[in-house]
Protein backbone atom coordinates (compact mmCIF):
# COMPACT_ATOMS: atom_id res chain seq x y z
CA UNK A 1 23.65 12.87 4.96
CA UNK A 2 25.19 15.22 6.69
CA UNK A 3 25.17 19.58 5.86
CA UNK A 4 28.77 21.31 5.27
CA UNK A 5 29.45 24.81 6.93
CA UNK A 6 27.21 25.46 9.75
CA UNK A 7 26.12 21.93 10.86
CA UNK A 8 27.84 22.21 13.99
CA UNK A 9 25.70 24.89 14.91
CA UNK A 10 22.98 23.91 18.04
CA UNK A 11 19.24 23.35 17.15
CA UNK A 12 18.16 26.42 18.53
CA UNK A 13 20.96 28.20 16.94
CA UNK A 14 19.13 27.09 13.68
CA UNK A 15 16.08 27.94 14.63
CA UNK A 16 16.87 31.45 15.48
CA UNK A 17 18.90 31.52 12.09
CA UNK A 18 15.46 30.45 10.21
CA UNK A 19 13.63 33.14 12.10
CA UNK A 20 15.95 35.57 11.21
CA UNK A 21 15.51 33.90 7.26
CA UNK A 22 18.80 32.66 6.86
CA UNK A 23 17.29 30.08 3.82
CA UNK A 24 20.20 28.25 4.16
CA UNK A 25 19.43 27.33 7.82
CA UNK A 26 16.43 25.63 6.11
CA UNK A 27 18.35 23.95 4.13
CA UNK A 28 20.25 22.24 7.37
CA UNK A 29 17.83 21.30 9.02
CA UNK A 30 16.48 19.30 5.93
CA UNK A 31 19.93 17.40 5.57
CA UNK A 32 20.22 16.88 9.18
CA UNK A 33 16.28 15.31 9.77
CA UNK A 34 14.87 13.92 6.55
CA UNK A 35 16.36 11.18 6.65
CA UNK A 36 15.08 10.11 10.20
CA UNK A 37 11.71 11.73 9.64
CA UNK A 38 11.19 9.72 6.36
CA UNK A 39 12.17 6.63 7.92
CA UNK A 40 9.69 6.92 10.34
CA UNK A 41 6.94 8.09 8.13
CA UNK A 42 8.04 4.58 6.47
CA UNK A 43 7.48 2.62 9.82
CA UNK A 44 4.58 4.02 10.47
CA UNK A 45 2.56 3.59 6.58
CA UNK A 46 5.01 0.28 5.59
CA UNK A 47 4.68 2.02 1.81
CA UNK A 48 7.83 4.28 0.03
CA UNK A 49 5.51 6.38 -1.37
CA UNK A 50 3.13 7.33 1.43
CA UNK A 51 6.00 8.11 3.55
CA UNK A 52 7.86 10.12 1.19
CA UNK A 53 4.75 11.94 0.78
CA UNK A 54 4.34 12.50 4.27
CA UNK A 55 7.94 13.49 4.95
CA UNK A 56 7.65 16.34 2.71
CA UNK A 57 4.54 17.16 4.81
CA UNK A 58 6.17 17.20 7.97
CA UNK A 59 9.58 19.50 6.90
CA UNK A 60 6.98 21.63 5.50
CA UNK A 61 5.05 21.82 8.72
CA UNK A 62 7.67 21.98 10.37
CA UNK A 63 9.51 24.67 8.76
CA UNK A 64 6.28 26.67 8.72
CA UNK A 65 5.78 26.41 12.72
CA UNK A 66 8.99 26.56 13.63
CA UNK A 67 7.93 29.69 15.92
CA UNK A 68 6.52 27.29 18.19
CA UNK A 69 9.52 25.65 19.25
CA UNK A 70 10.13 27.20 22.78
CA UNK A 71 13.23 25.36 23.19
CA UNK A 72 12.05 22.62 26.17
CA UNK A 73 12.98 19.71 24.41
CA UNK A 74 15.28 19.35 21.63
CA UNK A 75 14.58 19.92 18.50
CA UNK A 76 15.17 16.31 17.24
CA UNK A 77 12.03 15.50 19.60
CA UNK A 78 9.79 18.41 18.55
CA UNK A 79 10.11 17.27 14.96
CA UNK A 80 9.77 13.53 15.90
CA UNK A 81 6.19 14.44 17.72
CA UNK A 82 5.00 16.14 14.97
CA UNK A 83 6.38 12.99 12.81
CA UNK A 84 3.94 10.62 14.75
CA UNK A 85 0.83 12.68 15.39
CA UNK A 86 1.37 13.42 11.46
CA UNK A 87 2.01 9.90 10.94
CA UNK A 88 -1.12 8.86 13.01
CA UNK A 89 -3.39 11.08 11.97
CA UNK A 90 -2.96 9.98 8.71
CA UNK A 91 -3.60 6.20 9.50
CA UNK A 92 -6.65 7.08 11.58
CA UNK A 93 -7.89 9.41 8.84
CA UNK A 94 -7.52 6.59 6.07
CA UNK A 95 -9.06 4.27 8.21
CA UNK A 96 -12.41 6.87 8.64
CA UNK A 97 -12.31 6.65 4.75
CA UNK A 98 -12.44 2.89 4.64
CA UNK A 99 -14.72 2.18 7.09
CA UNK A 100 -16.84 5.14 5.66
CA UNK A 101 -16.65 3.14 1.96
CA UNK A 102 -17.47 0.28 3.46
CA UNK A 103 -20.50 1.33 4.62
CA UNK A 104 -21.31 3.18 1.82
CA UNK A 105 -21.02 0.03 -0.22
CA UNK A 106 -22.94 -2.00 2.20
CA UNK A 107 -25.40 0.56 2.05
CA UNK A 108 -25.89 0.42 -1.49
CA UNK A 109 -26.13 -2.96 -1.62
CA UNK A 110 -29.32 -3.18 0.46
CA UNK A 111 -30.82 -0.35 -1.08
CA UNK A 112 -29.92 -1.99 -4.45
CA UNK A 113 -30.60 -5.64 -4.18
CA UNK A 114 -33.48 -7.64 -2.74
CA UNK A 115 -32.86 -10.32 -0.40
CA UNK A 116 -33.00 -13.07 -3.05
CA UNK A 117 -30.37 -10.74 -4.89
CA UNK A 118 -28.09 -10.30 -2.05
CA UNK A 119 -27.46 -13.99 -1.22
CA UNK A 120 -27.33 -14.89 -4.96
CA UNK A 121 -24.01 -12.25 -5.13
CA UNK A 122 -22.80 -13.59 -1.61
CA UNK A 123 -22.90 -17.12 -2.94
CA UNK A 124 -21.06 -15.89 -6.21
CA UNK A 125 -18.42 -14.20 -3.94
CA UNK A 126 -18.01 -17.46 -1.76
CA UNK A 127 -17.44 -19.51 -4.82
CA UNK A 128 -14.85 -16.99 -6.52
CA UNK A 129 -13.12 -17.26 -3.09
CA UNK A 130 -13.06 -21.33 -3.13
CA UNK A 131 -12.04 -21.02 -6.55
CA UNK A 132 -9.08 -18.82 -5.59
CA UNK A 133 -8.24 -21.59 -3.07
CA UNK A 134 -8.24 -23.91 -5.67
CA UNK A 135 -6.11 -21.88 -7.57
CA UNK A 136 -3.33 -21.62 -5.07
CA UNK A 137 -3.10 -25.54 -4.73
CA UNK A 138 -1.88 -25.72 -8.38
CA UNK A 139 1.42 -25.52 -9.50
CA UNK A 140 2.72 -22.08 -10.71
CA UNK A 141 2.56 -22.14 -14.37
CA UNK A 142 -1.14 -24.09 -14.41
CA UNK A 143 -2.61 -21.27 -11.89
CA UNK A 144 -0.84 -18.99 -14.29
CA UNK A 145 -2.42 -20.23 -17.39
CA UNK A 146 -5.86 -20.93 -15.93
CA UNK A 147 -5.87 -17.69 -14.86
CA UNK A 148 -4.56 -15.75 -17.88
CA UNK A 149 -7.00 -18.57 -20.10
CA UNK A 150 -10.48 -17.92 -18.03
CA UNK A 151 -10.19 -14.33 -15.99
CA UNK A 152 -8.18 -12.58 -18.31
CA UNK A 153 -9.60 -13.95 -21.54
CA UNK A 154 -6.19 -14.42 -23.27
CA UNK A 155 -6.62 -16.56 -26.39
CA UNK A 156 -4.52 -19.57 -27.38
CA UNK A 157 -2.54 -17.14 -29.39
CA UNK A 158 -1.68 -14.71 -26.57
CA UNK A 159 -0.35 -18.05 -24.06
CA UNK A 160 2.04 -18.93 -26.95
CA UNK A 161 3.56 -15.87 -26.72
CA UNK A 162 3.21 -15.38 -22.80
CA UNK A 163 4.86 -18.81 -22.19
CA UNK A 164 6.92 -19.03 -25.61
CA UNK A 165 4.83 -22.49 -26.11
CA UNK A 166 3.45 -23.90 -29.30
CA UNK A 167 -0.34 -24.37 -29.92
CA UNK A 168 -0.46 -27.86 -28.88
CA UNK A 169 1.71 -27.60 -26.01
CA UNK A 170 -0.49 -24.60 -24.39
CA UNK A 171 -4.09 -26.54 -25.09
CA UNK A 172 -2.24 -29.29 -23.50
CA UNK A 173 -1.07 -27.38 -20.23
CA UNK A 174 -4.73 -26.18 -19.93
CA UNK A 175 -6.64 -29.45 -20.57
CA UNK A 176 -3.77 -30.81 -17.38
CA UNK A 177 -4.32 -27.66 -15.29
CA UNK A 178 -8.32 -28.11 -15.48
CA UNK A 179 -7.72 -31.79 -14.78
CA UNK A 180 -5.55 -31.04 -11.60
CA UNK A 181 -8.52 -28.34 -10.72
CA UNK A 182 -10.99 -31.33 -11.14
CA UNK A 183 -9.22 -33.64 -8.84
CA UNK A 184 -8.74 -30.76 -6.28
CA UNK A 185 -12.67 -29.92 -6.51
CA UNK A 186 -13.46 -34.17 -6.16
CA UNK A 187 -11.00 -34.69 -3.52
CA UNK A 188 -12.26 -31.79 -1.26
CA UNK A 189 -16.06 -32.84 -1.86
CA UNK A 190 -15.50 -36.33 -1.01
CA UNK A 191 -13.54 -35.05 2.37
């Protein structure tokens, strides 16, 4: 998108008009680098959101140190540096947090749970994760109705209207889905 009037004008031109608090300078400079800032805010975080988020971040920062642009690069490249260190600092930040809940949830577990306790939930956890395997093998609509029938607790009543099925034809669709599961559970046992 490209500014009308003064967009012509040099990057330092515009930052000596901002200085001087021409608002409309401002206003340039957002037109002419949001854009490209936001896009790579996007590369860098994969997510609309987050990089929206820290697009704003960096015109604000931006705008708000632009006395610190001495003029030995262009601008462009000033504002693209402080779009990655933002950018990275940011990843490395949320990554801190994760690990940091991670180990606070590991933590609690051992505190929490006895031995005996802790292998009885890891077992639990390995079998929800075979099941989910199991799951994926099955056609579409079977994984969708097993899963809507047993983790969701939808009644009978509720897949009717879900699938726009009759009574008989959803008990059906489950008593077939469980029977595919059953074969899936045999066949990998007997492997």
């Amino acid at each position: 998108m490209k500014a009308t009037g003064a967009s012509n004008t040099g990057d330092v031109q515009v930052q000596s008009n901002v200085l001087q608090e021409k608002h409309q300078s401002l206003s340039e400079i957002y037109c002419r680098y949001y854009q490209k800032v936001y896009h790579t805010c996007f590369f860098y975080m994969k997510n609309h959101e987050d990089a929206f988020d820290l697009a704003q971040d960096v015109m604000l920062k931006a705008f708000s140190s632009l006395e610190a642009f001495e003029g030995k690069s262009t601008f462009s490249t000033w504002l693209f540096a402080i779009t990655r260190n933002h950018c990275l600092s940011m990843i490395s930040k949320r990554r801190r947090v994760y690990y940091e809940d991670v180990q606070f949830a590991k933590n609690l577990i051992a505190e929490e749970t006895s031995g005996e306790e802790l292998k009885i939930r890891q077992r639990k956890e390995q079998l929800e994760m075979e099941l989910q395997d199991y799951l994926d093998h099955l056609p579409v609509m079977d994984k969708q109705l097993l899963e809507l029938k047993y983790f969701k607790k939808y009644s009978v009543k509720e897949l009717q209207e879900e699938f726009n099925l009759s009574a008989s034809a959803v008990k059906m669709r489950l008593l077939r889905a469980r029977q595919k599961m059953e074969q899936l559970v045999d066949f990998s046992f007997a492997a």
